[in-house]
PDB file of N, CA and C in Angstrom:
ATOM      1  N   UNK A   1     -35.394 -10.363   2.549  1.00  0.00           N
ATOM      2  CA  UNK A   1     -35.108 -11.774   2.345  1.00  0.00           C
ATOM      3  C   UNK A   1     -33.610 -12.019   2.538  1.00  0.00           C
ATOM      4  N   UNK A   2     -32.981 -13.513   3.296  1.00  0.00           N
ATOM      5  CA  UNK A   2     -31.832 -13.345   3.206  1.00  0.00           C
ATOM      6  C   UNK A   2     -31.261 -14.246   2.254  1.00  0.00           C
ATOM      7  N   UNK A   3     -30.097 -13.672   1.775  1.00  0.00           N
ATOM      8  CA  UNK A   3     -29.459 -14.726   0.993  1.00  0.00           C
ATOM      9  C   UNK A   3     -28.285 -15.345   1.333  1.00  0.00           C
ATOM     10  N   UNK A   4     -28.158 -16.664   1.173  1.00  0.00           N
ATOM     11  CA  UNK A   4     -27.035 -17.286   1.626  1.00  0.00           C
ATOM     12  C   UNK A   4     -25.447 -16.813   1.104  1.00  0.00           C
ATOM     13  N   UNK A   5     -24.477 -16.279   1.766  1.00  0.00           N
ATOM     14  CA  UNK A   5     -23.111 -15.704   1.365  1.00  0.00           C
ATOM     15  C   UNK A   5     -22.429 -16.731   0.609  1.00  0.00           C
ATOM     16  N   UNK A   6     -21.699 -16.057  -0.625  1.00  0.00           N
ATOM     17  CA  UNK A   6     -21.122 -16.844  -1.595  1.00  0.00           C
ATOM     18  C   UNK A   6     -20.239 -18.536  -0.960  1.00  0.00           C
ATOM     19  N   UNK A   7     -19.695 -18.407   0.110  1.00  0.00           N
ATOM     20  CA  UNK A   7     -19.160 -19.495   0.433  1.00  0.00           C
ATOM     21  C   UNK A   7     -20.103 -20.615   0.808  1.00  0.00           C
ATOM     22  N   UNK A   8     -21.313 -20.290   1.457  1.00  0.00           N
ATOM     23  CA  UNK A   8     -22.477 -21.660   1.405  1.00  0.00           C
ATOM     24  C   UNK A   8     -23.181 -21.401   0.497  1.00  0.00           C
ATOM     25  N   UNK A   9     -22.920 -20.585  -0.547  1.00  0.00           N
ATOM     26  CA  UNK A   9     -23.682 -21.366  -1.960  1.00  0.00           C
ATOM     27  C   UNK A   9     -22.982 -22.148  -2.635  1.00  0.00           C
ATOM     28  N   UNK A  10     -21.245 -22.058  -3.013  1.00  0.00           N
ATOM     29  CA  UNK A  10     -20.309 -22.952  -3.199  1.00  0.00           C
ATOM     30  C   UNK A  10     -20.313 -24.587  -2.403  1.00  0.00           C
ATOM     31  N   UNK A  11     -20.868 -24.354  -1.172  1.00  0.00           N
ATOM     32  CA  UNK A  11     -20.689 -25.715  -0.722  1.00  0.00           C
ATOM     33  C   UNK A  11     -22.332 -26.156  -0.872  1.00  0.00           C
ATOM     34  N   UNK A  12     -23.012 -25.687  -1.249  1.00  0.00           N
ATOM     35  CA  UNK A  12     -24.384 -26.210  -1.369  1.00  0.00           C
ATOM     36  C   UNK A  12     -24.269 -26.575  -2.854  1.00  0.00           C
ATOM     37  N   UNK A  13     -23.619 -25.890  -3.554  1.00  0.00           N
ATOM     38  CA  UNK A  13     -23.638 -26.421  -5.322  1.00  0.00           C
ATOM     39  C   UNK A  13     -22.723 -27.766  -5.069  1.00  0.00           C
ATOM     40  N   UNK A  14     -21.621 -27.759  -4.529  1.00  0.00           N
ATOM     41  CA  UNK A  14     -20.443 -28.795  -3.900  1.00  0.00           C
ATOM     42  C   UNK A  14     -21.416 -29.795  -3.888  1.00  0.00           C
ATOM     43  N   UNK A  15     -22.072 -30.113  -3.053  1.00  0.00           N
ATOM     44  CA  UNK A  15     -22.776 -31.126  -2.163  1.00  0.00           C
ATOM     45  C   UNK A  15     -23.929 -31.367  -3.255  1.00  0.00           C
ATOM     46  N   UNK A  16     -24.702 -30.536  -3.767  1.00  0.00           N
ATOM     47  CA  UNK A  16     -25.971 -30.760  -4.882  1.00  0.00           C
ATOM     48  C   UNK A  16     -25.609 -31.322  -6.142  1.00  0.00           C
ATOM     49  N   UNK A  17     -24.193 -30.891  -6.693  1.00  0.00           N
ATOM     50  CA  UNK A  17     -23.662 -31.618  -7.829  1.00  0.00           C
ATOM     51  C   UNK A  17     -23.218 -32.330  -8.105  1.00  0.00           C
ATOM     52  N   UNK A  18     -22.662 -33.083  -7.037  1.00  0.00           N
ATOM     53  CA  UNK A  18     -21.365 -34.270  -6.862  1.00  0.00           C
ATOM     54  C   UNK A  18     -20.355 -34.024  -7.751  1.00  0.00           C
ATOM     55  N   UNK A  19     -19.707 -32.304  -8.305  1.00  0.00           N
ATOM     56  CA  UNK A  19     -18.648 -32.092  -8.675  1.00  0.00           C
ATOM     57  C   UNK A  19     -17.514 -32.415  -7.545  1.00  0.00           C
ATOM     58  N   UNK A  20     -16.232 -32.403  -8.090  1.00  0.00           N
ATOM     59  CA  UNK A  20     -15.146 -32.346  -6.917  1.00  0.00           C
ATOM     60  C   UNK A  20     -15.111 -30.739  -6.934  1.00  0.00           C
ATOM     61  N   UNK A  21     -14.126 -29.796  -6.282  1.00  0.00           N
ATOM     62  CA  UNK A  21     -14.062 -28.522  -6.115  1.00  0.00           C
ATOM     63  C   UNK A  21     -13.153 -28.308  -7.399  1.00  0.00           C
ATOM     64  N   UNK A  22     -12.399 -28.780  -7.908  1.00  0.00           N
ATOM     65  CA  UNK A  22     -11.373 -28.565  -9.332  1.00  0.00           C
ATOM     66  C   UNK A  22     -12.679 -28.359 -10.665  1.00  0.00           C
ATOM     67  N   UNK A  23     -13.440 -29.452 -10.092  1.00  0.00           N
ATOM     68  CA  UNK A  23     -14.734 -29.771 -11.340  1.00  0.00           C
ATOM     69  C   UNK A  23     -15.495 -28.430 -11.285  1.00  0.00           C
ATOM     70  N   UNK A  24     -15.877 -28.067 -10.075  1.00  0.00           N
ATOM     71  CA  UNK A  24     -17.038 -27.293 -10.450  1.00  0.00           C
ATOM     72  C   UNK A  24     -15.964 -25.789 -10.312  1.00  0.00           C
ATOM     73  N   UNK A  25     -14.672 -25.714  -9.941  1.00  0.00           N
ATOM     74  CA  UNK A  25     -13.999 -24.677 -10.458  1.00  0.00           C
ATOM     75  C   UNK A  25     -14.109 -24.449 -11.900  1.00  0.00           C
ATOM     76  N   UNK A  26     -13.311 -25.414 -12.306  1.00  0.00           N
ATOM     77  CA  UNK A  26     -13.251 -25.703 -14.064  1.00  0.00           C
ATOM     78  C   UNK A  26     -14.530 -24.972 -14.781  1.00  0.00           C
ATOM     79  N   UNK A  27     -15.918 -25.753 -14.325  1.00  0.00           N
ATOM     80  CA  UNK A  27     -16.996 -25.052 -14.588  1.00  0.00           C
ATOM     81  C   UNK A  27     -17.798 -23.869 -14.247  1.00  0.00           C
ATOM     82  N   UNK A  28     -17.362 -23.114 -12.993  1.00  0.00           N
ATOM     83  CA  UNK A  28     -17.942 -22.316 -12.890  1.00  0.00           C
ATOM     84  C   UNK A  28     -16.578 -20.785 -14.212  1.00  0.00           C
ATOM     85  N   UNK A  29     -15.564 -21.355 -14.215  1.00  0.00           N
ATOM     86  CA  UNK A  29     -14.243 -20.264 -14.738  1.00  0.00           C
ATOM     87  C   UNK A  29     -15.329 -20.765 -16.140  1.00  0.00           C
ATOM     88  N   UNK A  30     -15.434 -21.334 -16.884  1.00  0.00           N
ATOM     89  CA  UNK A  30     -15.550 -21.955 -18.332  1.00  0.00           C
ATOM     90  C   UNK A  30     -17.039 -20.713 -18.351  1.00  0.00           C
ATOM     91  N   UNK A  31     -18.091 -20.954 -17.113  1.00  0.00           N
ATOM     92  CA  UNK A  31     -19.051 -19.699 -17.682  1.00  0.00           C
ATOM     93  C   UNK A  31     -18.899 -18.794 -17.598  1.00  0.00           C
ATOM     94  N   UNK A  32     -17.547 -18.501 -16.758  1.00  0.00           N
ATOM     95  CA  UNK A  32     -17.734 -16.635 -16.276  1.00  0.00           C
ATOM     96  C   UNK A  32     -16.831 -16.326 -17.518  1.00  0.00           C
ATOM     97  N   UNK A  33     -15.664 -17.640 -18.336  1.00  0.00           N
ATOM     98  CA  UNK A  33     -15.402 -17.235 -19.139  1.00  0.00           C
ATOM     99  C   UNK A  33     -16.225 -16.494 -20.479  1.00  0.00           C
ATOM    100  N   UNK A  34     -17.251 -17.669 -20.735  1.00  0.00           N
ATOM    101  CA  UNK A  34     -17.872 -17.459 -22.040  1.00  0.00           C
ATOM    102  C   UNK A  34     -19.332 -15.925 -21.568  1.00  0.00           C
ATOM    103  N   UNK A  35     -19.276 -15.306 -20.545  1.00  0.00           N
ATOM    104  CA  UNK A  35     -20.098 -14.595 -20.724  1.00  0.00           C
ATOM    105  C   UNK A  35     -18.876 -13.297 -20.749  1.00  0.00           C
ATOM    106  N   UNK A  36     -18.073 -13.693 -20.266  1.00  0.00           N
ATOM    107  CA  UNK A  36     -16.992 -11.982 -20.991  1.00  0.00           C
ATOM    108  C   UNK A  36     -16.806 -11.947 -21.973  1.00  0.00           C
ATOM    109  N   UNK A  37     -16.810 -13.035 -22.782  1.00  0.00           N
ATOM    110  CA  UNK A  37     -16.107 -13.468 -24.287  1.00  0.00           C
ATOM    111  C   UNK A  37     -17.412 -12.664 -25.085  1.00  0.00           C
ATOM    112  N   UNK A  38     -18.596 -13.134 -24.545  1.00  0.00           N
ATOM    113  CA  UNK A  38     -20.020 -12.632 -25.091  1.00  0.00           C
ATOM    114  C   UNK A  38     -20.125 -11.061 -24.954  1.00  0.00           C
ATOM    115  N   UNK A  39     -19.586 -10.322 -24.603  1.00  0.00           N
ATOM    116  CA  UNK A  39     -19.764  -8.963 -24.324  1.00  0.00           C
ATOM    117  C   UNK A  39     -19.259  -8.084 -25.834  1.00  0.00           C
ATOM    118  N   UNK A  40     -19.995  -7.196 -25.719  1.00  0.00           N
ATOM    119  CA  UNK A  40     -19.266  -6.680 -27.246  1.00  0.00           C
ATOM    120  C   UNK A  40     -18.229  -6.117 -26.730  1.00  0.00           C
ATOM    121  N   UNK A  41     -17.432  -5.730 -27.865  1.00  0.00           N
ATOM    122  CA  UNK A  41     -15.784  -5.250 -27.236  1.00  0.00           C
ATOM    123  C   UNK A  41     -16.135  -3.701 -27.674  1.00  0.00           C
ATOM    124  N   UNK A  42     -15.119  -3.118 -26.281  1.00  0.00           N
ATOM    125  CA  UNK A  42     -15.303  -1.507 -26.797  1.00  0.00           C
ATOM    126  C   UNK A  42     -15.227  -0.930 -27.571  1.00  0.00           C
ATOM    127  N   UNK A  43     -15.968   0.253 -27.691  1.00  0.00           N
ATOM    128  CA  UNK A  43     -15.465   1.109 -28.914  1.00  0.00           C
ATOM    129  C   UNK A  43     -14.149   1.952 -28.781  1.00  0.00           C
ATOM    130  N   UNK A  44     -13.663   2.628 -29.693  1.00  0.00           N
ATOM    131  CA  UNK A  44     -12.643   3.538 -29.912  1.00  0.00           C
ATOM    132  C   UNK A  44     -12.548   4.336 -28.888  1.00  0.00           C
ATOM    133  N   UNK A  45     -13.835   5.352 -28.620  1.00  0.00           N
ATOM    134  CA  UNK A  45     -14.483   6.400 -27.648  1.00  0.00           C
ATOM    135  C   UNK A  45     -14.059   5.465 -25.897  1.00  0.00           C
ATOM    136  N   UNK A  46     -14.239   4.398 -25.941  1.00  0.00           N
ATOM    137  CA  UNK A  46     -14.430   3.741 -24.490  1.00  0.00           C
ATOM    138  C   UNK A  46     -13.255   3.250 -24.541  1.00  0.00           C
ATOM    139  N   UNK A  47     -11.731   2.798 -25.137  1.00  0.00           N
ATOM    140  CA  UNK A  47     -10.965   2.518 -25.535  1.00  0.00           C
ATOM    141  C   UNK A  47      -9.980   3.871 -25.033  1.00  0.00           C
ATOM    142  N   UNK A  48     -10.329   4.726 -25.251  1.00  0.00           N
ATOM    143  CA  UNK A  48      -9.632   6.053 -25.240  1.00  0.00           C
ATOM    144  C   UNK A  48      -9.893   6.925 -23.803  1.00  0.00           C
ATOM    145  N   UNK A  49     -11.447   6.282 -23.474  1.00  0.00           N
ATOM    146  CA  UNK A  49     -11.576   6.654 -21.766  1.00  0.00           C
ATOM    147  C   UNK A  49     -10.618   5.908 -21.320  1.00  0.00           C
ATOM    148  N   UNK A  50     -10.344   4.505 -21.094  1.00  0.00           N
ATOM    149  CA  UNK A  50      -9.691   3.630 -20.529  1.00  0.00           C
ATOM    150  C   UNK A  50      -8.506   4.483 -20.665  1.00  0.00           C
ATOM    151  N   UNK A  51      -7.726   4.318 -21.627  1.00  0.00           N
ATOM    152  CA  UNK A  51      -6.252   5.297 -21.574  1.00  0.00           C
ATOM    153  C   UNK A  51      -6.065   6.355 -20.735  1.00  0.00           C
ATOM    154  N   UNK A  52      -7.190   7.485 -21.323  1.00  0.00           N
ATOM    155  CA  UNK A  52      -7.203   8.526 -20.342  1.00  0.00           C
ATOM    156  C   UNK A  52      -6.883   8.601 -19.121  1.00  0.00           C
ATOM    157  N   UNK A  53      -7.725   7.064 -18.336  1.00  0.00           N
ATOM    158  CA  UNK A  53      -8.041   6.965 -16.514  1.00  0.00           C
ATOM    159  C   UNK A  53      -6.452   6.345 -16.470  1.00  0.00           C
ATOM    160  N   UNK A  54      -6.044   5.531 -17.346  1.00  0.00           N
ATOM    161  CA  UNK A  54      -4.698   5.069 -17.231  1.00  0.00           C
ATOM    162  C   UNK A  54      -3.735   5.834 -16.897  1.00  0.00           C
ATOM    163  N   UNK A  55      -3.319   6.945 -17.632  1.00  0.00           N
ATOM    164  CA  UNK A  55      -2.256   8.157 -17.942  1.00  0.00           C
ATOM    165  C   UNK A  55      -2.546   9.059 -16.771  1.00  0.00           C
ATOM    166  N   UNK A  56      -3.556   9.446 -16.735  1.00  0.00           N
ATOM    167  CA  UNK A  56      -3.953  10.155 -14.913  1.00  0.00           C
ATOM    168  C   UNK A  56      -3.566   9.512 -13.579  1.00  0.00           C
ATOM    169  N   UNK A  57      -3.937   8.030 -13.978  1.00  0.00           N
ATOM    170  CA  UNK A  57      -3.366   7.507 -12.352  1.00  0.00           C
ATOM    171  C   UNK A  57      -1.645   6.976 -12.378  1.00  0.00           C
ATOM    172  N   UNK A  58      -1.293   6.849 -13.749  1.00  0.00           N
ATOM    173  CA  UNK A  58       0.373   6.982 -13.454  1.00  0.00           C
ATOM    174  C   UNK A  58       0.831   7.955 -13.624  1.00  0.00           C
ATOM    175  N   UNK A  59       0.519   9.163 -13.782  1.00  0.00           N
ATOM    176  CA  UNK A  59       0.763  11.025 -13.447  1.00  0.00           C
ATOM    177  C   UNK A  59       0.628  10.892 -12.167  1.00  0.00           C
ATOM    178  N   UNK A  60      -0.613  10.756 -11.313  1.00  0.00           N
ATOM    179  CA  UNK A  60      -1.027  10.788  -9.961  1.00  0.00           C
ATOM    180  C   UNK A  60      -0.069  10.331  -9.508  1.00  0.00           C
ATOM    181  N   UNK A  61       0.325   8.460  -9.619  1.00  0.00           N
ATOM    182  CA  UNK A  61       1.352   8.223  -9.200  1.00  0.00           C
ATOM    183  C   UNK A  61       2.773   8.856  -9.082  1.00  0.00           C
ATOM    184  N   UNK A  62       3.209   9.102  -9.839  1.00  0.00           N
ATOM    185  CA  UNK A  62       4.371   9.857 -10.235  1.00  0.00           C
ATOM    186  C   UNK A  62       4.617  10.865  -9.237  1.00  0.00           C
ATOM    187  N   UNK A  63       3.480  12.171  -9.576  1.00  0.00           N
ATOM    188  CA  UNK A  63       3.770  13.158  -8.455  1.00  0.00           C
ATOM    189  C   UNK A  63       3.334  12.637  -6.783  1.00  0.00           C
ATOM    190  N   UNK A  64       2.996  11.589  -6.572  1.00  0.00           N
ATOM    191  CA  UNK A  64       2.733  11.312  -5.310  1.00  0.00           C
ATOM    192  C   UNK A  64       4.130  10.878  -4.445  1.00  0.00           C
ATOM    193  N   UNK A  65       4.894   9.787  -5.826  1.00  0.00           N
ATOM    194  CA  UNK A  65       5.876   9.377  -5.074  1.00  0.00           C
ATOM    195  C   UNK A  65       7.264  10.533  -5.033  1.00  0.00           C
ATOM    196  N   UNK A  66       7.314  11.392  -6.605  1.00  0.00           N
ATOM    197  CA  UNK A  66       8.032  12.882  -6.035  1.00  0.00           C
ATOM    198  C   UNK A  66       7.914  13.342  -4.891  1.00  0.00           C
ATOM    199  N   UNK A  67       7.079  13.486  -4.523  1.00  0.00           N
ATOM    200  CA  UNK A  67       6.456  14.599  -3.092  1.00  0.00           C
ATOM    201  C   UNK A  67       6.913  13.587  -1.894  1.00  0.00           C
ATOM    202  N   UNK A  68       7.595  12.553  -1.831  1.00  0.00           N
ATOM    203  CA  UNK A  68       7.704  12.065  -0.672  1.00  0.00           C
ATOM    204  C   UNK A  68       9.172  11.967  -0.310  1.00  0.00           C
ATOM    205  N   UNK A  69       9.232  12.412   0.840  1.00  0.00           N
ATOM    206  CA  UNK A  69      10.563  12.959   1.581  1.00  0.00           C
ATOM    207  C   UNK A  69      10.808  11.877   2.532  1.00  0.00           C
ATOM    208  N   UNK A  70      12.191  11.646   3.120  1.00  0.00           N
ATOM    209  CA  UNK A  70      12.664  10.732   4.159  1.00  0.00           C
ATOM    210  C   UNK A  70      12.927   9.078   3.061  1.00  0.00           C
ATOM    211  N   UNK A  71      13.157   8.471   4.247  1.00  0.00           N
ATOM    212  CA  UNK A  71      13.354   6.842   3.555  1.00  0.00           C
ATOM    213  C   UNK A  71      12.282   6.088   4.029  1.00  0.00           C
ATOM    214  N   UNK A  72      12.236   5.101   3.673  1.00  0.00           N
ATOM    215  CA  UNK A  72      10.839   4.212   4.235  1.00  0.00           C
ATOM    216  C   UNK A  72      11.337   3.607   5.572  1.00  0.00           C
ATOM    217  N   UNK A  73      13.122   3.314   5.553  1.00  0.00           N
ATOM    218  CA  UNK A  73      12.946   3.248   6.949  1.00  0.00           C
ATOM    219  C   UNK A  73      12.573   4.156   8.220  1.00  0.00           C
ATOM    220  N   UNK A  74      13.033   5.483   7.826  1.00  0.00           N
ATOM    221  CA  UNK A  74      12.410   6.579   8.552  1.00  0.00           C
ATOM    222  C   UNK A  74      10.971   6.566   8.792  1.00  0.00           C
ATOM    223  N   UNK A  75      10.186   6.286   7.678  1.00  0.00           N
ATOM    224  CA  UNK A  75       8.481   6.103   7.909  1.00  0.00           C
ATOM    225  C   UNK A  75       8.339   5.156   8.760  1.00  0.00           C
ATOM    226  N   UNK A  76       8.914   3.799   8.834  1.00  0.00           N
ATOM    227  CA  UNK A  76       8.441   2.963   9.570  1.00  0.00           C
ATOM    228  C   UNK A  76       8.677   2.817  10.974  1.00  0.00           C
ATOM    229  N   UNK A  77       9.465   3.718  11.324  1.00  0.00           N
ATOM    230  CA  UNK A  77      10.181   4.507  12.639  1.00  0.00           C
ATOM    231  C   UNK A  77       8.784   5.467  13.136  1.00  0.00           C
ATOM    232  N   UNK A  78       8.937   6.405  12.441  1.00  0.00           N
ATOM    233  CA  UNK A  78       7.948   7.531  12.277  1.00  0.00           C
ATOM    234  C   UNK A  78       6.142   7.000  13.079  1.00  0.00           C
ATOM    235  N   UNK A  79       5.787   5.404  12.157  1.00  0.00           N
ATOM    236  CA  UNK A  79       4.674   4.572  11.731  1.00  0.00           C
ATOM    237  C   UNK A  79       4.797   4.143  13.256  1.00  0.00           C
ATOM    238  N   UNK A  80       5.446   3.522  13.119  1.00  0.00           N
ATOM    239  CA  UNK A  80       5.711   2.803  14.689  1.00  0.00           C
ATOM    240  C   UNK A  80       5.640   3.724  16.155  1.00  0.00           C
ATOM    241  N   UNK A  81       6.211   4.425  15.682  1.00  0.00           N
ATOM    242  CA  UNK A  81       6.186   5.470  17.470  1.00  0.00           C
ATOM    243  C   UNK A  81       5.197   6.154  17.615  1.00  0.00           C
ATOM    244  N   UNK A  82       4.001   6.355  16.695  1.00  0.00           N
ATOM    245  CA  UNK A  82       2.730   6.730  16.707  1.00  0.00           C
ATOM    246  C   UNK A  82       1.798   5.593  17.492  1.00  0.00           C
ATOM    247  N   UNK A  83       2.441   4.194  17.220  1.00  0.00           N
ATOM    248  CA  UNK A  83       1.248   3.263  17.616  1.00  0.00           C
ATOM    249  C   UNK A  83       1.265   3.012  18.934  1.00  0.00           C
TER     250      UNK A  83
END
């Protein structure tokens, strides 16, 4: 079955509601608000994953940007004479 892509369902709600686009912004943010608001909030355990993935990808970061040699204008020299 196909389904219509998010931008002609926006203009089919547009056109079906006689919102303006601010209006049915306003309203579509106000539900996506109140169903995050509705979610239970994490626990401690899922709270502490989050950190975890946090502290790993600014380590990752860290040693990624150590390990890099030359200047960026050199890369973009480098970037360029490849293409």
């Amino acid at each position: 079955m196909w389904t219509a892509r998010p931008s002609a369902r926006l203009l089919r709600e547009l056109q079906t509601s006689g919102d303006t686009f601010f209006e049915l912004g306003l309203r579509m943010s106000t539900i996506h608000r109140d169903y995050f608001r509705s979610l239970p909030d994490p626990n401690d355990g899922r709270l502490k994953e989050f950190q975890g993935e946090a502290d790993e990808s600014l380590e990752k970061q860290a040693r990624l940007e150590s390990a890099q040699k030359g200047s960026f204008d050199q890369y973009l020299a480098d970037y360029f004479a490849r293409a």
